[in-house]
PDB file of N, CA and C in Angstrom:
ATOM      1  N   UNK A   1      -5.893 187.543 -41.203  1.00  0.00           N
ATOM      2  CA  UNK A   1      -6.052 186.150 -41.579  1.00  0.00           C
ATOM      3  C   UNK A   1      -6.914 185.401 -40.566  1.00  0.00           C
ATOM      4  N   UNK A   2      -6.818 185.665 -39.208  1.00  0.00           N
ATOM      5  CA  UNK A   2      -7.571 184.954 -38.131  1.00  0.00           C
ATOM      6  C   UNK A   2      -8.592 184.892 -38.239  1.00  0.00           C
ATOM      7  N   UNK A   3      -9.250 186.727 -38.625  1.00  0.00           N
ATOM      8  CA  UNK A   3     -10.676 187.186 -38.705  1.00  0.00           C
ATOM      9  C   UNK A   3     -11.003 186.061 -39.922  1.00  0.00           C
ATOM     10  N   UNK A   4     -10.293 186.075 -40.721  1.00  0.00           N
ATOM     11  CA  UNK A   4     -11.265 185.370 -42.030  1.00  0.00           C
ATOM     12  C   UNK A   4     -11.747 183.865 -41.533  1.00  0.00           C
ATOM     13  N   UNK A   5     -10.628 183.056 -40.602  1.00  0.00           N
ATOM     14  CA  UNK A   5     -11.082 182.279 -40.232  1.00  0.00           C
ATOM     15  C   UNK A   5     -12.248 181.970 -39.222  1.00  0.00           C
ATOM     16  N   UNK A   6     -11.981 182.997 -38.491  1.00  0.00           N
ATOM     17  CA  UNK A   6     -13.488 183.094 -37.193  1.00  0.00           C
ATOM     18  C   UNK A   6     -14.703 183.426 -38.151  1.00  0.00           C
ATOM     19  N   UNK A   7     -14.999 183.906 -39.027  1.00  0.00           N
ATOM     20  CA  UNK A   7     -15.499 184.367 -40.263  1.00  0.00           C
ATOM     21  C   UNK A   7     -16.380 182.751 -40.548  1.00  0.00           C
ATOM     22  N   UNK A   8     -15.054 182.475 -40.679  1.00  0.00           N
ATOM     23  CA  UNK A   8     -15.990 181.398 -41.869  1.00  0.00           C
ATOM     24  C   UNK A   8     -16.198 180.082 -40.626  1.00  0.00           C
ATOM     25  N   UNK A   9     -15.615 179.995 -39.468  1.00  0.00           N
ATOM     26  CA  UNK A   9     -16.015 179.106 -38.273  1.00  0.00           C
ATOM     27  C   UNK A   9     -17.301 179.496 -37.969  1.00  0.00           C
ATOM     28  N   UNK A  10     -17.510 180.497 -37.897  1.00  0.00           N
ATOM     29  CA  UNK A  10     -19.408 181.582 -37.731  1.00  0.00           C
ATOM     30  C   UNK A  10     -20.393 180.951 -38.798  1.00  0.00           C
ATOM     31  N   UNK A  11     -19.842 180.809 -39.578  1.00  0.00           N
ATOM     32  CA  UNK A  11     -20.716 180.520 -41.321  1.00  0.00           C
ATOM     33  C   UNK A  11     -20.963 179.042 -40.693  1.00  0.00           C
ATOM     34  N   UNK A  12     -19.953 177.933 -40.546  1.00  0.00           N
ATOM     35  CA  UNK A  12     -20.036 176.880 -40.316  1.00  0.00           C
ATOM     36  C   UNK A  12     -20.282 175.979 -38.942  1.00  0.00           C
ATOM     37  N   UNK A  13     -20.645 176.990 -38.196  1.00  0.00           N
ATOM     38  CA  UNK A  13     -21.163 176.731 -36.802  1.00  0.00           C
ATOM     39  C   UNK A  13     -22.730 177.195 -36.789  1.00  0.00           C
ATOM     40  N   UNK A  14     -23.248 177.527 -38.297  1.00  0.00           N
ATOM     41  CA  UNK A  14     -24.334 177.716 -38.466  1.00  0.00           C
ATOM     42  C   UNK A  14     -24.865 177.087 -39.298  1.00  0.00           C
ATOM     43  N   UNK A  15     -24.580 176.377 -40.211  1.00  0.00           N
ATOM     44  CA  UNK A  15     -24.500 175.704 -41.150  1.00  0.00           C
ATOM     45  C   UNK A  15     -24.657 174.314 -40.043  1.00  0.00           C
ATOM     46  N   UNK A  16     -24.271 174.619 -39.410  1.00  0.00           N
ATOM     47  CA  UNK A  16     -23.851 172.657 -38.648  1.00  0.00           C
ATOM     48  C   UNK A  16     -25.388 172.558 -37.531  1.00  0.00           C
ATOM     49  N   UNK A  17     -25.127 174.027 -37.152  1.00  0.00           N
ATOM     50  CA  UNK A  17     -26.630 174.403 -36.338  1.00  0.00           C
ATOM     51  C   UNK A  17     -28.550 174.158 -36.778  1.00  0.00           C
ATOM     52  N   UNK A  18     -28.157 174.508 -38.198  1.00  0.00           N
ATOM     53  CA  UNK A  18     -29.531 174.439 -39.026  1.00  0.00           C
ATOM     54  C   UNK A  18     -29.352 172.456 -39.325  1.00  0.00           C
ATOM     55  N   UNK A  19     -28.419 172.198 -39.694  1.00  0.00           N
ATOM     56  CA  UNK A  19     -28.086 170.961 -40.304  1.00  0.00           C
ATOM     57  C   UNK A  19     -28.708 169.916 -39.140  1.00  0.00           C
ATOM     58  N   UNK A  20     -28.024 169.948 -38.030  1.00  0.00           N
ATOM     59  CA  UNK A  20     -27.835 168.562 -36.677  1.00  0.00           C
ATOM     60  C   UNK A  20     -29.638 169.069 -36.509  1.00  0.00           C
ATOM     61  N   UNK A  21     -30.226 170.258 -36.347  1.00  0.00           N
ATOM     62  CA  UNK A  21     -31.571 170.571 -36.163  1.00  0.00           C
ATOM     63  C   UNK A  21     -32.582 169.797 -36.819  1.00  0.00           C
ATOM     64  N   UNK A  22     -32.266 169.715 -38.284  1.00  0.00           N
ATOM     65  CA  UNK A  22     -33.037 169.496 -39.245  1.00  0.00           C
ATOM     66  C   UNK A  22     -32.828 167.561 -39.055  1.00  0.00           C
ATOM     67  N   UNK A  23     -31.707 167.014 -39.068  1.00  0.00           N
ATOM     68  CA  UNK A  23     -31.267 165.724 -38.209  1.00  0.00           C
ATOM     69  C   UNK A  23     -32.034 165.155 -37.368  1.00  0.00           C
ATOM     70  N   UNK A  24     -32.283 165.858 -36.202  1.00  0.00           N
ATOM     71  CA  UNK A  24     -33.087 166.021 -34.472  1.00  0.00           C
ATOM     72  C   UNK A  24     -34.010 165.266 -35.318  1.00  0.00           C
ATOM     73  N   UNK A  25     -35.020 166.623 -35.839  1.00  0.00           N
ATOM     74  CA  UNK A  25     -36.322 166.368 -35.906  1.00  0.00           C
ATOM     75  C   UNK A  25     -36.869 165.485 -37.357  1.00  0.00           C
ATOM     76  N   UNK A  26     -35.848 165.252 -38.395  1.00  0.00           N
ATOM     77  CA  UNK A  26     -36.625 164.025 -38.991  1.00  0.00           C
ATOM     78  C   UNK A  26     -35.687 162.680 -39.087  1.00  0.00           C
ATOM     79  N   UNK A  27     -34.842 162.339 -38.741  1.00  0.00           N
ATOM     80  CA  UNK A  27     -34.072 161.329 -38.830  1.00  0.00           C
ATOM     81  C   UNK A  27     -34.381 160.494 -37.521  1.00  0.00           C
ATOM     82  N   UNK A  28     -34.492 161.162 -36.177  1.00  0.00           N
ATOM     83  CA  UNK A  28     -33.847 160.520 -34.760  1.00  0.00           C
ATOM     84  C   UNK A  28     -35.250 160.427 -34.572  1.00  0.00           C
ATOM     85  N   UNK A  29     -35.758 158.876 -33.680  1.00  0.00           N
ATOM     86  CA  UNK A  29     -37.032 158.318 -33.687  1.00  0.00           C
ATOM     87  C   UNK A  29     -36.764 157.466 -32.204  1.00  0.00           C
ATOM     88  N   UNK A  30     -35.940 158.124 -31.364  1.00  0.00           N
ATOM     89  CA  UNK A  30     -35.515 158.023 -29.665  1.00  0.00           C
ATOM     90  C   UNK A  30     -36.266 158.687 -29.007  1.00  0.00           C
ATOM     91  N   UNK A  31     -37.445 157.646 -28.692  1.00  0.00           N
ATOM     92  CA  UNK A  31     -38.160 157.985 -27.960  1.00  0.00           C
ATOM     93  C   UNK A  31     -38.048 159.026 -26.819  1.00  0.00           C
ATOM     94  N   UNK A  32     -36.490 158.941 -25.884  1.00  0.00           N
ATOM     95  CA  UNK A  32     -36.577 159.399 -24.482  1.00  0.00           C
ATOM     96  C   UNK A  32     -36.071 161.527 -25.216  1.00  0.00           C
ATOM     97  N   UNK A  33     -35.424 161.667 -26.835  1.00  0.00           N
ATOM     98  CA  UNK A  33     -35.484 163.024 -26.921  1.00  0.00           C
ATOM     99  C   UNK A  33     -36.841 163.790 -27.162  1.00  0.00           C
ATOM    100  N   UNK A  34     -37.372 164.358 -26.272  1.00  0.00           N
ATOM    101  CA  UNK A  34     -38.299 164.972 -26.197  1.00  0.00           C
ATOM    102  C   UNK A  34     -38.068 166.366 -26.813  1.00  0.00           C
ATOM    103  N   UNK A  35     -38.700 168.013 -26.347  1.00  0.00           N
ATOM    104  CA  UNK A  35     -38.600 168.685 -27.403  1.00  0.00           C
ATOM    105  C   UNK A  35     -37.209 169.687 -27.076  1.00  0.00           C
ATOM    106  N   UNK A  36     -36.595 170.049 -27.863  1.00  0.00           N
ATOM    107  CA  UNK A  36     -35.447 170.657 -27.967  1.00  0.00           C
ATOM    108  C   UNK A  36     -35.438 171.908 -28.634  1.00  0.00           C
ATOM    109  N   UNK A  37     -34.210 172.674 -28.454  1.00  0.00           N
ATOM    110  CA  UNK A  37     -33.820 173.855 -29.021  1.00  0.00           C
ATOM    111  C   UNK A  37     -32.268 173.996 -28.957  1.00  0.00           C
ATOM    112  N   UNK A  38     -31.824 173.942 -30.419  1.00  0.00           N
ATOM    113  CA  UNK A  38     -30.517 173.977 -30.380  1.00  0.00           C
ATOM    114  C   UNK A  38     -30.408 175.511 -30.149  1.00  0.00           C
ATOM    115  N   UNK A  39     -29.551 175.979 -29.214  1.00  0.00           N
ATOM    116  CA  UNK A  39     -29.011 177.327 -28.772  1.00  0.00           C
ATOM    117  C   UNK A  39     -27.719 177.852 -29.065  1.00  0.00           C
ATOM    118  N   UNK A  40     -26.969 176.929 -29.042  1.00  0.00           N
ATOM    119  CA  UNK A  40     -25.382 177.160 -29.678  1.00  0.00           C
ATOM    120  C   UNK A  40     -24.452 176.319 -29.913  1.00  0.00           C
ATOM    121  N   UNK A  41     -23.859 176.701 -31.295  1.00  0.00           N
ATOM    122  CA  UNK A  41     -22.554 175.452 -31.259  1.00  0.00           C
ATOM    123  C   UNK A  41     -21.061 176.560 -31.304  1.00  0.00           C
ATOM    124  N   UNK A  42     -20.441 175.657 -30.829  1.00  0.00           N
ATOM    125  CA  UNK A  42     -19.361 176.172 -30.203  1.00  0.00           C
ATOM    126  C   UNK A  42     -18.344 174.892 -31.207  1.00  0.00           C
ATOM    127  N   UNK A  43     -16.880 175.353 -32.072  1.00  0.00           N
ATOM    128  CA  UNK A  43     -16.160 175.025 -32.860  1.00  0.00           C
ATOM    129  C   UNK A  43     -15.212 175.503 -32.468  1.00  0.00           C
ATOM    130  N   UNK A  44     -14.448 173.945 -32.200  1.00  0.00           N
ATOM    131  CA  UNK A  44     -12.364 174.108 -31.662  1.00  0.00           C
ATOM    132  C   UNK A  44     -12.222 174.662 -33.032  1.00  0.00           C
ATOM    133  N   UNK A  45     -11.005 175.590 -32.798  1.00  0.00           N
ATOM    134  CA  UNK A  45     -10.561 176.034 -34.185  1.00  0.00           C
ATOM    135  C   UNK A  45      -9.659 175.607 -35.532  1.00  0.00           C
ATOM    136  N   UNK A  46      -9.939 174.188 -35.455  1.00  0.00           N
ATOM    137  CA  UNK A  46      -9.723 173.240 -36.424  1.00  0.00           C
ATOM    138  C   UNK A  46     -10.666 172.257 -36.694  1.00  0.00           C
ATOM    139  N   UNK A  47     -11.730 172.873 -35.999  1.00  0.00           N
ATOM    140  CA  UNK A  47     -13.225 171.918 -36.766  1.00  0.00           C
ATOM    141  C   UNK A  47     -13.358 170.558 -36.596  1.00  0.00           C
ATOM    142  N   UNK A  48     -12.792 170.114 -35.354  1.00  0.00           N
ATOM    143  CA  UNK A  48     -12.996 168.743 -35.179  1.00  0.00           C
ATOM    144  C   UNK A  48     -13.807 168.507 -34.621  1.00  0.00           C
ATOM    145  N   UNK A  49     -14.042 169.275 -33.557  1.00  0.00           N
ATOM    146  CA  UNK A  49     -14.771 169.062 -32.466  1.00  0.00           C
ATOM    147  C   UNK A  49     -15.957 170.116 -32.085  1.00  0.00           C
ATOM    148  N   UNK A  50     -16.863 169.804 -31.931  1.00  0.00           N
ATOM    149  CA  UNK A  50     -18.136 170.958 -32.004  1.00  0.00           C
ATOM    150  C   UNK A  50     -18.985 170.229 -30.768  1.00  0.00           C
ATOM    151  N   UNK A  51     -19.270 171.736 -29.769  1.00  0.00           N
ATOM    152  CA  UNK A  51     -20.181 171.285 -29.117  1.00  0.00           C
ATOM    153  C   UNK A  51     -21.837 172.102 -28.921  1.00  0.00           C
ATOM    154  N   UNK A  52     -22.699 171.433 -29.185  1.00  0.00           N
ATOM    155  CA  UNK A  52     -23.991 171.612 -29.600  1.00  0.00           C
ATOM    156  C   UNK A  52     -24.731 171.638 -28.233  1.00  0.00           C
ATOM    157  N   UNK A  53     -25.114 172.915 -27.992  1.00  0.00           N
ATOM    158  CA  UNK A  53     -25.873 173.217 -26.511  1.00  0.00           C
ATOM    159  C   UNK A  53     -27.545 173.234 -27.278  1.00  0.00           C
ATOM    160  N   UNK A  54     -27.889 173.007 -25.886  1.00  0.00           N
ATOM    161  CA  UNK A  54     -29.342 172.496 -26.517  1.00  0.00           C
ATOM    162  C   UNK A  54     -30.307 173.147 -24.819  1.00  0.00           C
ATOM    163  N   UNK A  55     -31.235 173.587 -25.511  1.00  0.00           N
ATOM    164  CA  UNK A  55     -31.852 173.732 -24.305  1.00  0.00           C
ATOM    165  C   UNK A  55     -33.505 172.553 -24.906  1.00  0.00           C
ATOM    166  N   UNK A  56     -33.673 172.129 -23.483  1.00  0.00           N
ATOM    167  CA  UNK A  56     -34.778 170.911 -23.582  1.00  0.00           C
ATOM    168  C   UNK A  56     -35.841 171.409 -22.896  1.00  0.00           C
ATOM    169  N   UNK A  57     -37.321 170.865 -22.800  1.00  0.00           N
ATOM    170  CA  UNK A  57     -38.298 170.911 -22.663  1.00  0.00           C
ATOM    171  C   UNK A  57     -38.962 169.896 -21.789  1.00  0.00           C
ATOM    172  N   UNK A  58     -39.103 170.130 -20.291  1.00  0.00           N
ATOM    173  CA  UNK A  58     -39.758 169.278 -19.476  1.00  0.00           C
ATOM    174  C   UNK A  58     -39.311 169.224 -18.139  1.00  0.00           C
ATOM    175  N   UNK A  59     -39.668 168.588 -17.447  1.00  0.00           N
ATOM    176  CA  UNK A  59     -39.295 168.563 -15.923  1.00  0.00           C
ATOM    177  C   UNK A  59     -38.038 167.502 -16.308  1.00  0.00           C
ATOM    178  N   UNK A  60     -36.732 167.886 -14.957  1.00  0.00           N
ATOM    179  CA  UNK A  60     -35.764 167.440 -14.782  1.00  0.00           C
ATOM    180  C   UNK A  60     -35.821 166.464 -15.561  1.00  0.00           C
ATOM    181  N   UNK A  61     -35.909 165.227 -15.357  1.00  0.00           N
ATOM    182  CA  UNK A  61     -36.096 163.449 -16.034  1.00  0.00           C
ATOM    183  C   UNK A  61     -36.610 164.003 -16.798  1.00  0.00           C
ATOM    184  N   UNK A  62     -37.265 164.160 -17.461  1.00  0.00           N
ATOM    185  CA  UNK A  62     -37.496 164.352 -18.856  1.00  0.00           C
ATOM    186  C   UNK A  62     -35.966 164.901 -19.664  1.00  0.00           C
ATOM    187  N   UNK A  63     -35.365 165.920 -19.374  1.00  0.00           N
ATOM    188  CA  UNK A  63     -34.736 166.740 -19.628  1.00  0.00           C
ATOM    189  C   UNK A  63     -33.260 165.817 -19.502  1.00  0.00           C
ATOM    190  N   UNK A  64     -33.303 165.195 -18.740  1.00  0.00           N
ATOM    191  CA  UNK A  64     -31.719 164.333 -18.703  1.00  0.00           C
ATOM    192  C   UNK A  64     -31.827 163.265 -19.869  1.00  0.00           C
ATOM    193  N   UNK A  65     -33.400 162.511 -19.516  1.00  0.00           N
ATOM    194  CA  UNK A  65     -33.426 161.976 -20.487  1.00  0.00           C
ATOM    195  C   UNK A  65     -33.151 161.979 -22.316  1.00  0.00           C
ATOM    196  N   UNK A  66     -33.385 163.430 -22.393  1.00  0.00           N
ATOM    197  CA  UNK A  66     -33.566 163.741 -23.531  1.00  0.00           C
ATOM    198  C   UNK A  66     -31.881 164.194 -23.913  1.00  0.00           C
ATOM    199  N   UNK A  67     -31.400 164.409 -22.764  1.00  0.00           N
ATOM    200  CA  UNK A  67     -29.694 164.634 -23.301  1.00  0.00           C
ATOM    201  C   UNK A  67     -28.914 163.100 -23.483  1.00  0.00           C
ATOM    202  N   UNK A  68     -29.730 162.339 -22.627  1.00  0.00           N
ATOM    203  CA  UNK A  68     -29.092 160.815 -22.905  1.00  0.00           C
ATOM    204  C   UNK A  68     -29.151 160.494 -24.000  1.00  0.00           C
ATOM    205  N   UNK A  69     -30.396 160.658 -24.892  1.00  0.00           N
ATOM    206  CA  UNK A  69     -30.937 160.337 -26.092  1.00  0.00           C
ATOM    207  C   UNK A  69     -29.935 160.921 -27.093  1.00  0.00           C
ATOM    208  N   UNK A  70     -29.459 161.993 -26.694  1.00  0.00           N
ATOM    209  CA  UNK A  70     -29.210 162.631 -27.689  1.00  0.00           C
ATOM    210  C   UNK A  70     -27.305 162.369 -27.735  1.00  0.00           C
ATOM    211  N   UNK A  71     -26.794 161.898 -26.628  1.00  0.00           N
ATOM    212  CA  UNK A  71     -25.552 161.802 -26.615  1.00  0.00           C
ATOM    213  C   UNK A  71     -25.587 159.848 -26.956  1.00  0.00           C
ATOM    214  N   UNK A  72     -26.508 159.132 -26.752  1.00  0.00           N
ATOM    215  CA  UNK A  72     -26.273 158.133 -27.664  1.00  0.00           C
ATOM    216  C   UNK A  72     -26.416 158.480 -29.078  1.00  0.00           C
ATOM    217  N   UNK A  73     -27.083 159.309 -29.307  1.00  0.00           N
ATOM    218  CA  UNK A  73     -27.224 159.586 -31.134  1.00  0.00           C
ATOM    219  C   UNK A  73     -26.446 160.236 -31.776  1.00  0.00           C
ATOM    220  N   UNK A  74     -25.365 160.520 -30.778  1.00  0.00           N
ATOM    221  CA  UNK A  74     -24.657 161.606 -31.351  1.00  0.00           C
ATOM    222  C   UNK A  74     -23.510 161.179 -32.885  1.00  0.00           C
ATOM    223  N   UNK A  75     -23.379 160.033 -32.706  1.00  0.00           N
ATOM    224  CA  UNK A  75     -22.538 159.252 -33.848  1.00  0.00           C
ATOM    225  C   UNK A  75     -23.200 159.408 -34.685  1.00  0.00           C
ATOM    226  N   UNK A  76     -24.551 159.055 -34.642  1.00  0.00           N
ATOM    227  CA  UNK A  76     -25.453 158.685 -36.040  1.00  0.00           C
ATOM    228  C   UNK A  76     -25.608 160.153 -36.792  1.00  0.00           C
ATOM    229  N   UNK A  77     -26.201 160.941 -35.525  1.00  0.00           N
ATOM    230  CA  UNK A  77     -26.049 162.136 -36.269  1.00  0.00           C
ATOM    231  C   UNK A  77     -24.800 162.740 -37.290  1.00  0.00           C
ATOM    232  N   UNK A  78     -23.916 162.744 -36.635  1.00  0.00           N
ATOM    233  CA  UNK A  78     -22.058 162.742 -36.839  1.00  0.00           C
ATOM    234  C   UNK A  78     -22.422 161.944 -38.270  1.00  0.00           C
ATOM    235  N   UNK A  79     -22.737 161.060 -38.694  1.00  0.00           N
ATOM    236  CA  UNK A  79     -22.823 160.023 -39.772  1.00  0.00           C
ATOM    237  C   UNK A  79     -23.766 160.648 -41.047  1.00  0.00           C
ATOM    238  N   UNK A  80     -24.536 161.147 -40.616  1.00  0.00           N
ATOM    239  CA  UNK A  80     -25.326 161.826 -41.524  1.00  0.00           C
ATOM    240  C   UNK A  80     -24.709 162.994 -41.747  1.00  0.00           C
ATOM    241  N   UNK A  81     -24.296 163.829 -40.634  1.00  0.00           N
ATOM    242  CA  UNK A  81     -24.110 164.905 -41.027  1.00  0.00           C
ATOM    243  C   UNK A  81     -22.967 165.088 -42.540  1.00  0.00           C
ATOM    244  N   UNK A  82     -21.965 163.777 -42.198  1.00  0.00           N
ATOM    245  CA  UNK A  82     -20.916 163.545 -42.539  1.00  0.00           C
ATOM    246  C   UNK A  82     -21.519 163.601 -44.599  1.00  0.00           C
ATOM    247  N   UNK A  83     -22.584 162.830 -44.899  1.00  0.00           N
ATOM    248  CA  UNK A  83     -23.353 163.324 -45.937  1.00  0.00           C
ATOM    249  C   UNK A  83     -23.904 164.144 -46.906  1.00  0.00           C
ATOM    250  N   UNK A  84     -24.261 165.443 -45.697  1.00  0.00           N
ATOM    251  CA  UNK A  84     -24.492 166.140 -46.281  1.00  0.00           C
ATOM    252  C   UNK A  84     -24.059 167.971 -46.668  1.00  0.00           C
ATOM    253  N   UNK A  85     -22.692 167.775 -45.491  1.00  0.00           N
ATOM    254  CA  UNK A  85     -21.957 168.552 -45.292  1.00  0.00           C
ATOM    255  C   UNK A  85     -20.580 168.404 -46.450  1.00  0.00           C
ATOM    256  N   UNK A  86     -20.447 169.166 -47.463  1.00  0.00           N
ATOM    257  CA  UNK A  86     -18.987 168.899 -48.213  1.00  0.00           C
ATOM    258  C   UNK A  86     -17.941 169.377 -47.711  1.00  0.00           C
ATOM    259  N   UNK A  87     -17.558 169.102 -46.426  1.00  0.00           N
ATOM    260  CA  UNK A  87     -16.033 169.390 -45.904  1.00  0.00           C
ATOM    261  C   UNK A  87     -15.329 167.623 -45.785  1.00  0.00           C
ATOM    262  N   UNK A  88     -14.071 168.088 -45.709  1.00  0.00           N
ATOM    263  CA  UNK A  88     -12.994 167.565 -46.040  1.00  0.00           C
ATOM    264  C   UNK A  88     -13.323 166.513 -44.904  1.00  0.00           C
ATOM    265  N   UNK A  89     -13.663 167.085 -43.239  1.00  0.00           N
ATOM    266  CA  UNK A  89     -13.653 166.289 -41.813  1.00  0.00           C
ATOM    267  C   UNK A  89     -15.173 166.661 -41.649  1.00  0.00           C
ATOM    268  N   UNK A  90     -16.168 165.496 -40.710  1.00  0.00           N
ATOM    269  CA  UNK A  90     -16.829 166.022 -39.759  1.00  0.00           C
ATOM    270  C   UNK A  90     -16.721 165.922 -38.687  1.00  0.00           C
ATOM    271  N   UNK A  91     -16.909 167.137 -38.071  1.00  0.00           N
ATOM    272  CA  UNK A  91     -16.614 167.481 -36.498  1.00  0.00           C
ATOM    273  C   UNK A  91     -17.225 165.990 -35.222  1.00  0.00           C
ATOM    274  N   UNK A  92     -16.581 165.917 -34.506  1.00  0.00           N
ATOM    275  CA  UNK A  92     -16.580 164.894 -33.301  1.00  0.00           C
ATOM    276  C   UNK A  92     -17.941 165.617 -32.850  1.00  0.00           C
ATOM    277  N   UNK A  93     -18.833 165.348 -32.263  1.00  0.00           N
ATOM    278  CA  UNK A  93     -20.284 166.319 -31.932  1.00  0.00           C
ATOM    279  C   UNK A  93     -20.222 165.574 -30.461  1.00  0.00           C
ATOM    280  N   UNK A  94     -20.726 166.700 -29.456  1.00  0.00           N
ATOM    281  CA  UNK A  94     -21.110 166.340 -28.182  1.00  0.00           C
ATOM    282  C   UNK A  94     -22.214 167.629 -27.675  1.00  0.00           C
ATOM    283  N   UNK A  95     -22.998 167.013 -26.967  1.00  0.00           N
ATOM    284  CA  UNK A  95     -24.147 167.738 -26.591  1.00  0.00           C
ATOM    285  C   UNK A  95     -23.987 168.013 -25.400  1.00  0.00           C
ATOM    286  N   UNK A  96     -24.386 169.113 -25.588  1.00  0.00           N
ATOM    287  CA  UNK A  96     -24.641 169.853 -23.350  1.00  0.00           C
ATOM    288  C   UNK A  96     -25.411 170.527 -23.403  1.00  0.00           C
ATOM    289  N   UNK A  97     -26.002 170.460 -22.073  1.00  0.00           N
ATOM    290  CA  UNK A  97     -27.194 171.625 -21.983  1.00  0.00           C
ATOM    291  C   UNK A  97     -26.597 172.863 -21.905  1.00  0.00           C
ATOM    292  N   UNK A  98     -27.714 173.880 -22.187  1.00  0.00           N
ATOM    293  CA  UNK A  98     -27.620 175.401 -21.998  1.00  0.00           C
ATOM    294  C   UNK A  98     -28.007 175.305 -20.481  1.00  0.00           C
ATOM    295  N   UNK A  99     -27.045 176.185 -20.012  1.00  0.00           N
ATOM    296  CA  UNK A  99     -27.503 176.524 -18.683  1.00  0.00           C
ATOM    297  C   UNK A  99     -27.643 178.532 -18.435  1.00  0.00           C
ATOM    298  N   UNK A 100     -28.325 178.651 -19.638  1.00  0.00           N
ATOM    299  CA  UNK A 100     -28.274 180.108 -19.865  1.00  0.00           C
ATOM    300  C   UNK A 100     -28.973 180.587 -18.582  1.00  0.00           C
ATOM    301  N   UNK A 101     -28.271 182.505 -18.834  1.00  0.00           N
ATOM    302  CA  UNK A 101     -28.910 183.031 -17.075  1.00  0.00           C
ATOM    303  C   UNK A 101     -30.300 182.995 -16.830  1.00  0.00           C
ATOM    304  N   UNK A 102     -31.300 183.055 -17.855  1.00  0.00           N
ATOM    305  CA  UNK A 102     -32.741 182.869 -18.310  1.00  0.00           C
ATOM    306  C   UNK A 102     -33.410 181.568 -17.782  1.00  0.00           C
ATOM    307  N   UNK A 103     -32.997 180.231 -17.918  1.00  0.00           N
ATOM    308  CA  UNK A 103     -33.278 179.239 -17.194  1.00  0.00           C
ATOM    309  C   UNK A 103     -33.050 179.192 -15.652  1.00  0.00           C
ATOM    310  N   UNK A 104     -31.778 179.918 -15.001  1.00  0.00           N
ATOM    311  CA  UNK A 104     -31.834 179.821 -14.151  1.00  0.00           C
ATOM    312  C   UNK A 104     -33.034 180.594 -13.731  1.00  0.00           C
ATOM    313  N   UNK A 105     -32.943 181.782 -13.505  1.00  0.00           N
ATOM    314  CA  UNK A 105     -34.051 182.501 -12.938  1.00  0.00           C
ATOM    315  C   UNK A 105     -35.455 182.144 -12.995  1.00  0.00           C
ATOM    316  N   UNK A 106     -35.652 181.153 -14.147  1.00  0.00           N
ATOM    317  CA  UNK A 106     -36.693 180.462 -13.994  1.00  0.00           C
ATOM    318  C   UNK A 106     -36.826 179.730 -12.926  1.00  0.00           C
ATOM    319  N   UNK A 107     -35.666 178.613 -12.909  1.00  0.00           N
ATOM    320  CA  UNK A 107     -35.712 177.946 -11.587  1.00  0.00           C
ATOM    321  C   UNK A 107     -35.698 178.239 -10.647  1.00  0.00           C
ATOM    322  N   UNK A 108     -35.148 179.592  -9.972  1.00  0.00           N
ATOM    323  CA  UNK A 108     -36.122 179.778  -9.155  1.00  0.00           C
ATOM    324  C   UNK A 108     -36.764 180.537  -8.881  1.00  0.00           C
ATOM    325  N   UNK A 109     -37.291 181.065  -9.490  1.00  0.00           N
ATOM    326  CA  UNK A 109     -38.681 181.386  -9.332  1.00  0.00           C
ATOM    327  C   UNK A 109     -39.689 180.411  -9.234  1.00  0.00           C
ATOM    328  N   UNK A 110     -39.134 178.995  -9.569  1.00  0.00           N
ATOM    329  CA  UNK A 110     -40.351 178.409  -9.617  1.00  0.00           C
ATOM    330  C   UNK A 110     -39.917 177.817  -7.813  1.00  0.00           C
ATOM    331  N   UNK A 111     -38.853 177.736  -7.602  1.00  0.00           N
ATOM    332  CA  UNK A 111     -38.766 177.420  -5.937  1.00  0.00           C
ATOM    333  C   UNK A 111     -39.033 178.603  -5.418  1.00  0.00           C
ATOM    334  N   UNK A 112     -39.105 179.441  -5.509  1.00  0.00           N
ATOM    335  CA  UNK A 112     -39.834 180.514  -4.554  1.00  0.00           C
ATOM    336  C   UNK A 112     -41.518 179.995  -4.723  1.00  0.00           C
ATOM    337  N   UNK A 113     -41.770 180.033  -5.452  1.00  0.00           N
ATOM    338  CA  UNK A 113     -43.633 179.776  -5.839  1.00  0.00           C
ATOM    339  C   UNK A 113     -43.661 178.345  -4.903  1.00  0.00           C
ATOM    340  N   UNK A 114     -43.262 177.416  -5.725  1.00  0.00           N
ATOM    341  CA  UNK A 114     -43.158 176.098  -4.104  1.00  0.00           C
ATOM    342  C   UNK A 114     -43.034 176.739  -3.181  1.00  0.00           C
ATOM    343  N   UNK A 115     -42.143 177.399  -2.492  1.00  0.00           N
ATOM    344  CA  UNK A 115     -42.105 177.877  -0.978  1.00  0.00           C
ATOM    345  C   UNK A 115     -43.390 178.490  -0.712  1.00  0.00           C
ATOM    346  N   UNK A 116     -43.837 179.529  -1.090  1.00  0.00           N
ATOM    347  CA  UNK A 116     -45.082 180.144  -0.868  1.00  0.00           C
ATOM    348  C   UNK A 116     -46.078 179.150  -0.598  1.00  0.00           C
ATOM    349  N   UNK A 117     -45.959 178.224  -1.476  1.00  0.00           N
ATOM    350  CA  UNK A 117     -47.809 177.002  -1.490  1.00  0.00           C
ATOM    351  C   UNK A 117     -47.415 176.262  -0.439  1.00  0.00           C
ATOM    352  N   UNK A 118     -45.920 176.446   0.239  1.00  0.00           N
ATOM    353  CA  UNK A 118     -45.696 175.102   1.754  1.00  0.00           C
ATOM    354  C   UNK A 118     -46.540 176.091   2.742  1.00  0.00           C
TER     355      UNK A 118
END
């Protein structure tokens, strides 16, 4: 019985993934979200609450900025989504960055490359 539910939390943590995406990029007109990539949503197992990792595009400030943007919008989104999704609830939405192992190693590598040019 569990499996069927993790099952269909998978279906709808993808469903919510393509959905808040498609949201981002033609609804939200906030200037400070710059470019994004939703990477994963993550669903308490009663679907209230979903959190939407995002990896962003730009130097630091850019990049905070663009999570500010996106955690003031997060209602509106929540509001739409609420539209076009036919479930019973829509999930509470909160955004965080990805801090996947891939970004890190970027970072530093890019402080090693600074060190070298001091």
């Amino acid at each position: 019985m569990s499996s069927d539910r993790n099952i269909k939390n998978l279906k709808f943590a993808s469903i919510l993934k393509h959905e808040i995406n498609q949201i981002i990029q033609k609804e939200l007109s906030d200037p400070r979200i710059g470019f994004i990539t939703i990477t994963n949503v993550k669903l308490s197992t009663d679907r209230k609450h979903a959190t939407i990792y995002v990896s962003t595009f730009g130097n630091e400030k850019q990049q905070k900025e663009s999570l500010k943007g996106l955690a003031n919008a997060s209602g509106f989104v929540r509001h739409i989504l609420s539209k076009k999704l036919e479930t019973r609830f829509t999930p509470e939405i909160e955004f965080a960055e990805d801090r996947n192992p891939a970004t890190k190693v970027e970072e530093i590598l890019k402080e090693i490359e600074g060190e070298k040019k001091q």
